[in-house]
Protein backbone atom coordinates (compact mmCIF):
# COMPACT_ATOMS: atom_id res chain seq x y z
CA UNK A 1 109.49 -46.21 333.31
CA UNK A 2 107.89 -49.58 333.42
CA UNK A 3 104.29 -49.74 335.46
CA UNK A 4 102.76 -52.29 337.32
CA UNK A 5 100.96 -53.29 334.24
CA UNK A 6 104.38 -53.94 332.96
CA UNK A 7 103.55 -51.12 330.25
CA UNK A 8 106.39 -48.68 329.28
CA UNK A 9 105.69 -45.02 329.46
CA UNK A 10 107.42 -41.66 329.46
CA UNK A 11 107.35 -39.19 332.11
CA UNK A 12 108.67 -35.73 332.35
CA UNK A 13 110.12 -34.16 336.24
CA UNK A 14 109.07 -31.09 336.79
CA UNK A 15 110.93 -29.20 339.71
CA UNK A 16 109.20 -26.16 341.31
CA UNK A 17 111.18 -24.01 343.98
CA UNK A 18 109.82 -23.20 346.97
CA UNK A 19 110.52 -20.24 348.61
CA UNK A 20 109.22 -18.53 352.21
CA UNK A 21 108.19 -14.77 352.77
CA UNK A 22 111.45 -13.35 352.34
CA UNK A 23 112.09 -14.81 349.06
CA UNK A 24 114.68 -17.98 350.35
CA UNK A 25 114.48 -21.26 348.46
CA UNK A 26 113.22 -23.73 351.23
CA UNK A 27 112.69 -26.75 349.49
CA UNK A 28 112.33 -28.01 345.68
CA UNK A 29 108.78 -29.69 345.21
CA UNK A 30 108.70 -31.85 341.80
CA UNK A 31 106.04 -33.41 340.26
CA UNK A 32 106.41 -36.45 337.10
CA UNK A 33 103.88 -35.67 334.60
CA UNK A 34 103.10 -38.72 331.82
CA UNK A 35 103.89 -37.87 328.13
CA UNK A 36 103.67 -40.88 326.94
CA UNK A 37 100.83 -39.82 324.14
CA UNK A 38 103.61 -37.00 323.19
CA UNK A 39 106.26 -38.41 322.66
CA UNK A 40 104.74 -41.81 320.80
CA UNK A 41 103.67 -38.92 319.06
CA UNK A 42 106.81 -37.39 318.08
CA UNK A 43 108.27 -40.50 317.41
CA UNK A 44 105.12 -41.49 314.80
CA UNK A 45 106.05 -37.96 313.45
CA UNK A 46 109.88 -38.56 313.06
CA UNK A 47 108.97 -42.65 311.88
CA UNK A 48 106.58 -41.13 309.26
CA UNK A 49 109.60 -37.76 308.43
CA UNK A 50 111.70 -40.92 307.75
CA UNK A 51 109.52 -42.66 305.49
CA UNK A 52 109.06 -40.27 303.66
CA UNK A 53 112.42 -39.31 302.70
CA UNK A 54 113.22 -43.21 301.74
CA UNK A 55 109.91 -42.61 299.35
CA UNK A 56 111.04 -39.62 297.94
CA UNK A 57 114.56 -40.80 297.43
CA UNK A 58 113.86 -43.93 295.63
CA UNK A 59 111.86 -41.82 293.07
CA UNK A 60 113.97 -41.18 289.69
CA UNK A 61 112.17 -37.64 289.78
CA UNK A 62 114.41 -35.06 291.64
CA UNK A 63 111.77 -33.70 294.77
CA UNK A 64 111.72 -30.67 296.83
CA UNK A 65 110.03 -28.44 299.01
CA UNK A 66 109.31 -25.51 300.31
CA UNK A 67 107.99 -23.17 303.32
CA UNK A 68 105.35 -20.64 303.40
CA UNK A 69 108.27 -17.99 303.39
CA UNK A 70 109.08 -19.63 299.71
CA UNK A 71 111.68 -20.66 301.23
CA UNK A 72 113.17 -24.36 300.18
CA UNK A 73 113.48 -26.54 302.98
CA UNK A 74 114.07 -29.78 301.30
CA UNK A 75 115.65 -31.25 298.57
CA UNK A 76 115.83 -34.92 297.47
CA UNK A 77 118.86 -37.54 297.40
CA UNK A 78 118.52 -37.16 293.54
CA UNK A 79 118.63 -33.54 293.30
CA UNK A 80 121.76 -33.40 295.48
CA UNK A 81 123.58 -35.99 293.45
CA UNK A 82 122.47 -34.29 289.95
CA UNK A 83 123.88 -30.73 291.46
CA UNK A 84 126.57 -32.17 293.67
CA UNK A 85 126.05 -29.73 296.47
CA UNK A 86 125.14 -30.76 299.90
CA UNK A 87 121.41 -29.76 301.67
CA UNK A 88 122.57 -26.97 303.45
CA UNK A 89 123.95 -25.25 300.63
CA UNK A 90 120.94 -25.29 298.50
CA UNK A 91 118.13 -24.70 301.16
CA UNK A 92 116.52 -21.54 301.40
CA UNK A 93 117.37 -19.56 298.05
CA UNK A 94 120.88 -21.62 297.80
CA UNK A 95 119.36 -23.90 294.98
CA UNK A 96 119.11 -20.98 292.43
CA UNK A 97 122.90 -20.38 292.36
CA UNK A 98 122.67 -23.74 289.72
CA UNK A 99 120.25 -21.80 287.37
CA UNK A 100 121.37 -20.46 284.19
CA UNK A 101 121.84 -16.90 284.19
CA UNK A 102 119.95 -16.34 281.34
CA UNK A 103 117.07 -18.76 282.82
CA UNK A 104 117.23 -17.55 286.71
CA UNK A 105 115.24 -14.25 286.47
CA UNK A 106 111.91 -15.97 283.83
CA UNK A 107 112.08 -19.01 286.54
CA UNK A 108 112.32 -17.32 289.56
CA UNK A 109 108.98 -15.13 288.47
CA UNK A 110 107.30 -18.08 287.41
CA UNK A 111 107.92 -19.53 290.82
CA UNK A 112 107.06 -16.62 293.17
CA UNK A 113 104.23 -15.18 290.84
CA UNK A 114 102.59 -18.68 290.72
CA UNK A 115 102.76 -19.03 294.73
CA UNK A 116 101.65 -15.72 295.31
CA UNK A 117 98.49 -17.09 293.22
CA UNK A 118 98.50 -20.47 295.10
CA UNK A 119 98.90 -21.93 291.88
CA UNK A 120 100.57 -24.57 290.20
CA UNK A 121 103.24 -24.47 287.99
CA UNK A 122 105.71 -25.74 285.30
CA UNK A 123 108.40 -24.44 283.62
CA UNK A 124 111.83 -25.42 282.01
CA UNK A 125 115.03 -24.19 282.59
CA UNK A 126 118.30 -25.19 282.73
CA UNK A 127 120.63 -26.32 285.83
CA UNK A 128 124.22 -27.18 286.46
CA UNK A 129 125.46 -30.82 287.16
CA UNK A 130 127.59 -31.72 289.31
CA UNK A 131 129.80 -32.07 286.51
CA UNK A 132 129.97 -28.21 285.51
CA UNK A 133 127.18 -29.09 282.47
CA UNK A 134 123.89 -27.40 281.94
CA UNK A 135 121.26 -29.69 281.59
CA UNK A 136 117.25 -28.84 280.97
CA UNK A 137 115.05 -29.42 284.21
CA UNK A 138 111.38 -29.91 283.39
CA UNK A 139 109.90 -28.40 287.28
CA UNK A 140 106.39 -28.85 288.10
CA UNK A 141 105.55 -27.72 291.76
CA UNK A 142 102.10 -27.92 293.15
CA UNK A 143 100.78 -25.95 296.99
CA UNK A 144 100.48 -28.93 299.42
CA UNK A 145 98.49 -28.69 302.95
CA UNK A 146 99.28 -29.39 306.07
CA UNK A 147 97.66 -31.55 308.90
CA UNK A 148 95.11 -28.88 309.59
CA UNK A 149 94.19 -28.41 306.05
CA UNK A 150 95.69 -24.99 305.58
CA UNK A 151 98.57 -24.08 302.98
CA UNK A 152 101.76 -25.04 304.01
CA UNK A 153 104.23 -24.41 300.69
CA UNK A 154 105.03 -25.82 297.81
CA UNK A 155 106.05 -29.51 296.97
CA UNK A 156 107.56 -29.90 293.40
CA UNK A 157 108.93 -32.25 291.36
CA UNK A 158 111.97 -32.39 288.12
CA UNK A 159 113.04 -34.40 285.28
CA UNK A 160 116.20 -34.03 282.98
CA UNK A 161 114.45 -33.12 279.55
CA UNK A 162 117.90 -32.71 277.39
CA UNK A 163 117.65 -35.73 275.16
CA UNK A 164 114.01 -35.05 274.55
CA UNK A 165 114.71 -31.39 273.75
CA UNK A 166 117.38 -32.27 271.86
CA UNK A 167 115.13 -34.47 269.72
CA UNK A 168 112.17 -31.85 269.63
CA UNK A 169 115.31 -29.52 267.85
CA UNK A 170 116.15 -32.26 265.52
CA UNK A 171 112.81 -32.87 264.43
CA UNK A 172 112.08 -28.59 264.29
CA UNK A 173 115.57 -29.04 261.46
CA UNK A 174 114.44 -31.84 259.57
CA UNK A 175 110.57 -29.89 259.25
CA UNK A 176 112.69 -26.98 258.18
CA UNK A 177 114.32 -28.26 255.61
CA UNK A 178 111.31 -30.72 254.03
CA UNK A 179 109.03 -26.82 254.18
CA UNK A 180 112.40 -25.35 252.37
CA UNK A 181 112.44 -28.37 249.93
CA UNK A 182 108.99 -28.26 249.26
CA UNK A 183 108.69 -23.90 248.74
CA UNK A 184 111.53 -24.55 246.15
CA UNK A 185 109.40 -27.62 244.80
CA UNK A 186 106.78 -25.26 244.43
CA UNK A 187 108.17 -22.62 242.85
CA UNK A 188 109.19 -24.71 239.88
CA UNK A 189 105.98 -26.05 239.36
CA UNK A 190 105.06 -21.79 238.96
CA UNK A 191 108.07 -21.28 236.72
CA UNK A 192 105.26 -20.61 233.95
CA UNK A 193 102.95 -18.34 236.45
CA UNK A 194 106.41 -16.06 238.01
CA UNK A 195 107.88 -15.96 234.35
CA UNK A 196 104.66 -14.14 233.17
CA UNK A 197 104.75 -12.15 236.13
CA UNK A 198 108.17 -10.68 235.82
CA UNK A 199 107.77 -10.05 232.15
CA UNK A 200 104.81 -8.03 232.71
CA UNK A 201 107.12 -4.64 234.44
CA UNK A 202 109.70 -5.65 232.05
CA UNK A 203 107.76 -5.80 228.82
CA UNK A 204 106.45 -2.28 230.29
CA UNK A 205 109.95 -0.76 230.62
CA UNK A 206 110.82 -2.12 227.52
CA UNK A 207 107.80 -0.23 225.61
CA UNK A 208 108.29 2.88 227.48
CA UNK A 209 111.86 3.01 226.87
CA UNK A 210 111.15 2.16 222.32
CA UNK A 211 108.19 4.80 222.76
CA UNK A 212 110.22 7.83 223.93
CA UNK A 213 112.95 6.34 221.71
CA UNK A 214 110.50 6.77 218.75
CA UNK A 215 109.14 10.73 220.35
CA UNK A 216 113.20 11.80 220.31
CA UNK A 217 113.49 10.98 216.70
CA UNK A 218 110.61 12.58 215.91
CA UNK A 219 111.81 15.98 218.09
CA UNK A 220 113.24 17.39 221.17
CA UNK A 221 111.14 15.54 223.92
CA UNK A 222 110.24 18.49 226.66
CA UNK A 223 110.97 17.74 229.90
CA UNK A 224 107.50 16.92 231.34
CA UNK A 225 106.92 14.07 228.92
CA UNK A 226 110.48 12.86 229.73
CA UNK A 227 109.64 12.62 233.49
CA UNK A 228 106.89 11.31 233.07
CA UNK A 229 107.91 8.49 230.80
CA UNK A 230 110.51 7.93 233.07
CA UNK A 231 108.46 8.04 236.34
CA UNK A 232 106.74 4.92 235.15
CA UNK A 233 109.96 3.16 233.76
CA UNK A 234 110.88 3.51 237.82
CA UNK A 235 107.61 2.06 239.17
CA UNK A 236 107.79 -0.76 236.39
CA UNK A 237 111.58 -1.54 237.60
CA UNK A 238 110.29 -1.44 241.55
CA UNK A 239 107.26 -4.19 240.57
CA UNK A 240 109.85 -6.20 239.20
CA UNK A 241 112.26 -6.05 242.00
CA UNK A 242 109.52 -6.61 244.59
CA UNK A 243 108.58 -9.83 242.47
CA UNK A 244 112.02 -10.73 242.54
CA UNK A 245 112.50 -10.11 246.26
CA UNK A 246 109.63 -12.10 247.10
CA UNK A 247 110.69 -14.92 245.30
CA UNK A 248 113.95 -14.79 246.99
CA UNK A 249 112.03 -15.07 250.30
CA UNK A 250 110.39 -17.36 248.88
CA UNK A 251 112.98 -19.73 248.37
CA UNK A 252 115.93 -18.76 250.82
CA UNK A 253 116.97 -21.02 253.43
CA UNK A 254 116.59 -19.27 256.94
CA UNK A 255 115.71 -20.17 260.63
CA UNK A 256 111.87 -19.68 260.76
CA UNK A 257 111.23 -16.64 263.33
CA UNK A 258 108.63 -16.01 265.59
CA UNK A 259 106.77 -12.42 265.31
CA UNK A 260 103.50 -10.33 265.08
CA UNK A 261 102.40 -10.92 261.51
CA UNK A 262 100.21 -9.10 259.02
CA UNK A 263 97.59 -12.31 257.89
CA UNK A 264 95.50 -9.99 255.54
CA UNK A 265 98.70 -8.68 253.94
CA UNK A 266 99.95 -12.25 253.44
CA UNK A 267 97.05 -13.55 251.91
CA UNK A 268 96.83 -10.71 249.78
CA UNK A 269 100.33 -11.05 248.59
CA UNK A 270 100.10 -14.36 248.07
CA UNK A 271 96.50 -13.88 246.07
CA UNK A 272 98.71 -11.82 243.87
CA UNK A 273 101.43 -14.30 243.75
CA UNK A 274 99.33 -17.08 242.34
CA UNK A 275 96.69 -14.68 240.23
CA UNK A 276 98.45 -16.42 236.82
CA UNK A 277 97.63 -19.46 237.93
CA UNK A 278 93.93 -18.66 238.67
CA UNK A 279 93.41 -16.67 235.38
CA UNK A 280 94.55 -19.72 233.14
CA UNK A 281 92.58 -22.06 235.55
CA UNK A 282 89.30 -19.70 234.70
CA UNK A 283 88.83 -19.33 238.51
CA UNK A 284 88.01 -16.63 240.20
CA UNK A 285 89.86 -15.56 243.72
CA UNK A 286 87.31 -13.35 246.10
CA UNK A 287 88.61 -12.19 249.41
CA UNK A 288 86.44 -11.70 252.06
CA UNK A 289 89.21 -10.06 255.06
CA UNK A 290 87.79 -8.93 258.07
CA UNK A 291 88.97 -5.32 258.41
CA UNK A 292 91.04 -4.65 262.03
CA UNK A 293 92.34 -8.05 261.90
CA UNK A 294 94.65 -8.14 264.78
CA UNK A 295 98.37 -9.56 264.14
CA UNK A 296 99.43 -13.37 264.34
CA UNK A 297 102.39 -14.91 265.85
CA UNK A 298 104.81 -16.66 263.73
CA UNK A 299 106.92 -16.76 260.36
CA UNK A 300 105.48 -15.32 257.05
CA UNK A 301 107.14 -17.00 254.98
CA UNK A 302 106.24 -20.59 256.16
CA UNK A 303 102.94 -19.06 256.31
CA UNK A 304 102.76 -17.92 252.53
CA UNK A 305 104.12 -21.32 252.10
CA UNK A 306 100.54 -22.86 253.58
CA UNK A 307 98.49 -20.29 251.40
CA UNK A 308 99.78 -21.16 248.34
CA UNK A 309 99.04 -24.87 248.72
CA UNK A 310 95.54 -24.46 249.76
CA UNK A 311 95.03 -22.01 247.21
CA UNK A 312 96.60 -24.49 244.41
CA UNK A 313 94.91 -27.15 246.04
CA UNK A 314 91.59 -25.34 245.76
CA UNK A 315 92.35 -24.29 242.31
CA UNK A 316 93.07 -28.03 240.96
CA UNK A 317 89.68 -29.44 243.12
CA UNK A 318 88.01 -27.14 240.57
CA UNK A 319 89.83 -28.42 236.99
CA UNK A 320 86.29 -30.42 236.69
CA UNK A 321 83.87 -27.81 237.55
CA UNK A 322 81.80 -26.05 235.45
CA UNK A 323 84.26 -22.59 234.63
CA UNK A 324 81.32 -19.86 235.08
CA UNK A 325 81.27 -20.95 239.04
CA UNK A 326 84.76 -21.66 239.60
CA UNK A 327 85.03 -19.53 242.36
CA UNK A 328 88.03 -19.49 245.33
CA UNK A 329 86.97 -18.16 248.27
CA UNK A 330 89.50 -16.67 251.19
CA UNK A 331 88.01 -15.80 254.67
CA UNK A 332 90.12 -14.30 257.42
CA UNK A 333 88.42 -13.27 260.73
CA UNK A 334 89.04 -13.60 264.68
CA UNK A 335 87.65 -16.71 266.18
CA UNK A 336 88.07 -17.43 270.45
CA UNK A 337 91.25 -15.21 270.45
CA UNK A 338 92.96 -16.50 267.24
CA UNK A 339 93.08 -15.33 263.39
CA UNK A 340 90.92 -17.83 261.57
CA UNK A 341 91.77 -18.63 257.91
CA UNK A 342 89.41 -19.97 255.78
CA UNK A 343 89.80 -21.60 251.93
CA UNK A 344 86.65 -22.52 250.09
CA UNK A 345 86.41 -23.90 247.11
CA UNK A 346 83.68 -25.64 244.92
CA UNK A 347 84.99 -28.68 243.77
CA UNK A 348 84.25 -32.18 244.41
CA UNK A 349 84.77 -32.23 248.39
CA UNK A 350 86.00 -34.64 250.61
CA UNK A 351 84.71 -38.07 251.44
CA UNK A 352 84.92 -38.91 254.75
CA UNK A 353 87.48 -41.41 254.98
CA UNK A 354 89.57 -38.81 252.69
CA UNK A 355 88.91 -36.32 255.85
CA UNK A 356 90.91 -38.80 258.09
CA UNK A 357 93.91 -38.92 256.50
CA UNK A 358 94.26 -35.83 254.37
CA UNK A 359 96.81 -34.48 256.59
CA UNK A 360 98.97 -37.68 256.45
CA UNK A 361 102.26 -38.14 255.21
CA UNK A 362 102.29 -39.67 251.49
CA UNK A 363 98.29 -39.43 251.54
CA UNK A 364 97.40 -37.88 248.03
CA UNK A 365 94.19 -37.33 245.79
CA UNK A 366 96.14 -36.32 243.39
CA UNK A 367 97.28 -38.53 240.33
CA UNK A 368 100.67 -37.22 240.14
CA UNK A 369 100.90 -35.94 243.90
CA UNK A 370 103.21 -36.50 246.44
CA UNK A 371 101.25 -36.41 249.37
CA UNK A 372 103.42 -33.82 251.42
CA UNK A 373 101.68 -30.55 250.86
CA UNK A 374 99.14 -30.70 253.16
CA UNK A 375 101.47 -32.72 255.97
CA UNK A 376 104.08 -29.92 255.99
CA UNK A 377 101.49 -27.71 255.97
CA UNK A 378 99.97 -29.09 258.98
CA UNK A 379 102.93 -29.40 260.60
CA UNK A 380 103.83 -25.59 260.20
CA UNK A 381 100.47 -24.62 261.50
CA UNK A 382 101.18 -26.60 264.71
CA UNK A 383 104.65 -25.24 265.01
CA UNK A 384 103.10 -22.44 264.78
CA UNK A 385 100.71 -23.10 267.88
CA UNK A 386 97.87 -23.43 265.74
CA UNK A 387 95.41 -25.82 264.02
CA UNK A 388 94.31 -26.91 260.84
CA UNK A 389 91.42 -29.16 259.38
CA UNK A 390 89.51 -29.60 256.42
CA UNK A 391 85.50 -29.97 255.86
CA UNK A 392 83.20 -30.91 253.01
CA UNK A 393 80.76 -28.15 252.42
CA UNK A 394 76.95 -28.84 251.43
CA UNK A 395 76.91 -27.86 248.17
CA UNK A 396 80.16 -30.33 247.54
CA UNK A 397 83.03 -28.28 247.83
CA UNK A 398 86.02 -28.02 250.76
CA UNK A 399 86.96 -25.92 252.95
CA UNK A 400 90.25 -25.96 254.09
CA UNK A 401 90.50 -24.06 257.82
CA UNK A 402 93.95 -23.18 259.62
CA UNK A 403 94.33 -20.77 263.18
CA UNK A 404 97.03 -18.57 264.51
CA UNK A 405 97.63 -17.10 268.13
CA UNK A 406 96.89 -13.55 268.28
CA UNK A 407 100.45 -11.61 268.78
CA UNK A 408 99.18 -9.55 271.79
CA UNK A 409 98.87 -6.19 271.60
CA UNK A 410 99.27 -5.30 268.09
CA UNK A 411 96.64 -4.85 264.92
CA UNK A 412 96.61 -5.04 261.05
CA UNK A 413 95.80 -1.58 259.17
CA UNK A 414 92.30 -1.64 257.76
């Protein structure tokens, strides 16, 4: 209705019915009320709905949202094209029928724990396009307010991560196989240290087996002596075929694997490992392991892989130092929730533009070094979820520091 002002406005009829003592309708009485305020209103509210969906649908993100019943009551132009469904079928709960079935269950409790917390959230998993593929969605959904400040659901975003997981795996290959490379690298750099090693349980068996040779010519050998003799002829055989079996660890090409590992055991092992190499560098290996040492997360063998470069590393940064205090220390304790390890040696240290780059690619001290060592080692550690860094100590030496996550739960023997 126009007024006199020539201003538009809105006005609502409302009818009441009369009716006299006996209950008869006698008249109808109406009344026009103005809503103009409500419904500019409701038309700034459907102007601003509208808006809002050309915003969201000329984003290249895929957007949606949800109710305070967790319920999804919007999804995006670009989600709808990437799942080729239509809005109605993937409001509500519709939207998880794309998930992955071995994905659906992890992201629907990362989605209802994290909204039960208020709290916001990403995850990955993957979702089916439109044309029947599976594709990795990176989601991120944060709680949004309403007008009057108080939570009104969730409002999340999601990318197509494929290629760059794709990549990531690439990349996790190619570190696989330069760690493999450089463990079998290694390993013929100890041929000298492993071939001493072995020979000690054989050159063992080999004297047992001439001594009671020598005893039967002499006499009947009684039965004690000959268990006996023999007894340690077995143990001699089972130190060489653990020595053999960690070498083929060692060296085999495998997938690296994830689970709760042993670090005191490892170091250990790997002290033992590299013990030739220390005796005919006159150095002496002292470990200081923190007893209880709760279990790391990751792979042992890439992890023995690390040791024995920082302990070769440590032994060579001592080929200059007085022999009576060549000394290679090995710390292992918990720091913030993580198993610390700790390789001190006291050599020449590390100037500080060395400390910059010692973890780069190519970047050696060394006269005949390669400069991968400490780069793949570095690498495993973050793989790993860890850290790794070097510092100069003040009496000269380095100290070369790496960190595991704790595997939850579970502790080393003492």
């Amino acid at each position: 209705m126009r007024t006199a002002e020539g201003r538009n406005i809105w006005l609502r009829d409302i009818v009441r019915v009369v009716k006299d003592e006996l209950g008869r309708v006698t008249h109808l009485r109406g009344v026009f009320v103005d809503v103009t305020a409500q419904k500019q209103a409701e038309l700034a509210l459907r102007q601003s709905e509208e808006h809002f969906r050309q915003l969201v649908d000329s984003l290249p993100e895929m957007v949606w949202m949800s109710g305070l019943d967790k319920q999804c009551t919007f999804f995006s132009k670009q989600w709808l094209d990437f799942t080729g469904r239509t809005m109605e079928q993937e409001l509500g709960d519709g939207w998880a029928e794309g998930v992955h079935s071995d994905d659906l269950e992890r992201c629907l409790h990362v989605y209802t724990s994290s909204f039960d917390a208020r709290a916001a959230f990403s995850m990955e998993f993957r979702l089916r396009r439109s044309d029947g593929e599976f594709r990795w969605i990176d989601d991120t959904g944060i709680p949004w307010l309403g007008a009057d400040g108080e939570f009104a659901g969730y409002l999340g975003s999601c990318v197509d991560v494929t290629e760059r997981r794709l990549v990531e795996e690439q990349v996790r290959k190619q570190r696989q196989e330069l760690a493999f490379v450089a463990r079998v690298t290694t390993m013929g750099e100890m041929t000298a240290s492993l071939a001493h090693e072995l020979n000690q349980p054989l050159s063992a068996i080999a004297s047992y087996g001439e001594g009671l040779k020598i005893r039967a010519k002499a006499g009947p050998v009684d039965s004690e002596t000959l268990i006996d003799v023999m007894s340690k002829v077995g143990a001699s055989a089972e130190r060489a075929g653990e020595i053999i079996h960690r070498l083929r660890k060692l060296i085999r090409k495998r997938e690296a694997s994830s689970e709760p590992i042993d670090v005191n055991e490892q170091i250990q092992e790997v002290a033992q490992f590299t013990e030739r190499d220390a005796y005919h560098a006159e150095t002496e290996v002292d470990l200081n392991l923190s007893l209880g040492l709760p279990k790391a997360t990751g792979d042992s063998i890439e992890l023995q892989q690390v040791l024995v470069n920082l302990i070769r590393n440590g032994i060579e940064a001592m080929s200059t130092t007085d022999p009576k205090q060549r000394k290679l220390r090995i710390d292992s304790q918990v720091v913030s929730n993580e198993v610390c390890v700790t390789v001190s040696d006291v050599g020449t240290g590390i100037s500080a533009d060395e400390l910059q780059r010692l973890f780069d690619a190519f970047y050696t001290t060394k006269e005949d070094g390669l400069g991968m060592g400490l780069a793949i080692s570095r690498s495993i550690i973050e793989s790993h979820g860890g850290r790794i860094w070097a510092t100069s100590t003040e009496q000269g030496g380095a100290q070369f520091h790496f960190t595991l996550p704790v595997a939850r739960g579970v502790y080393s023997r003492e």
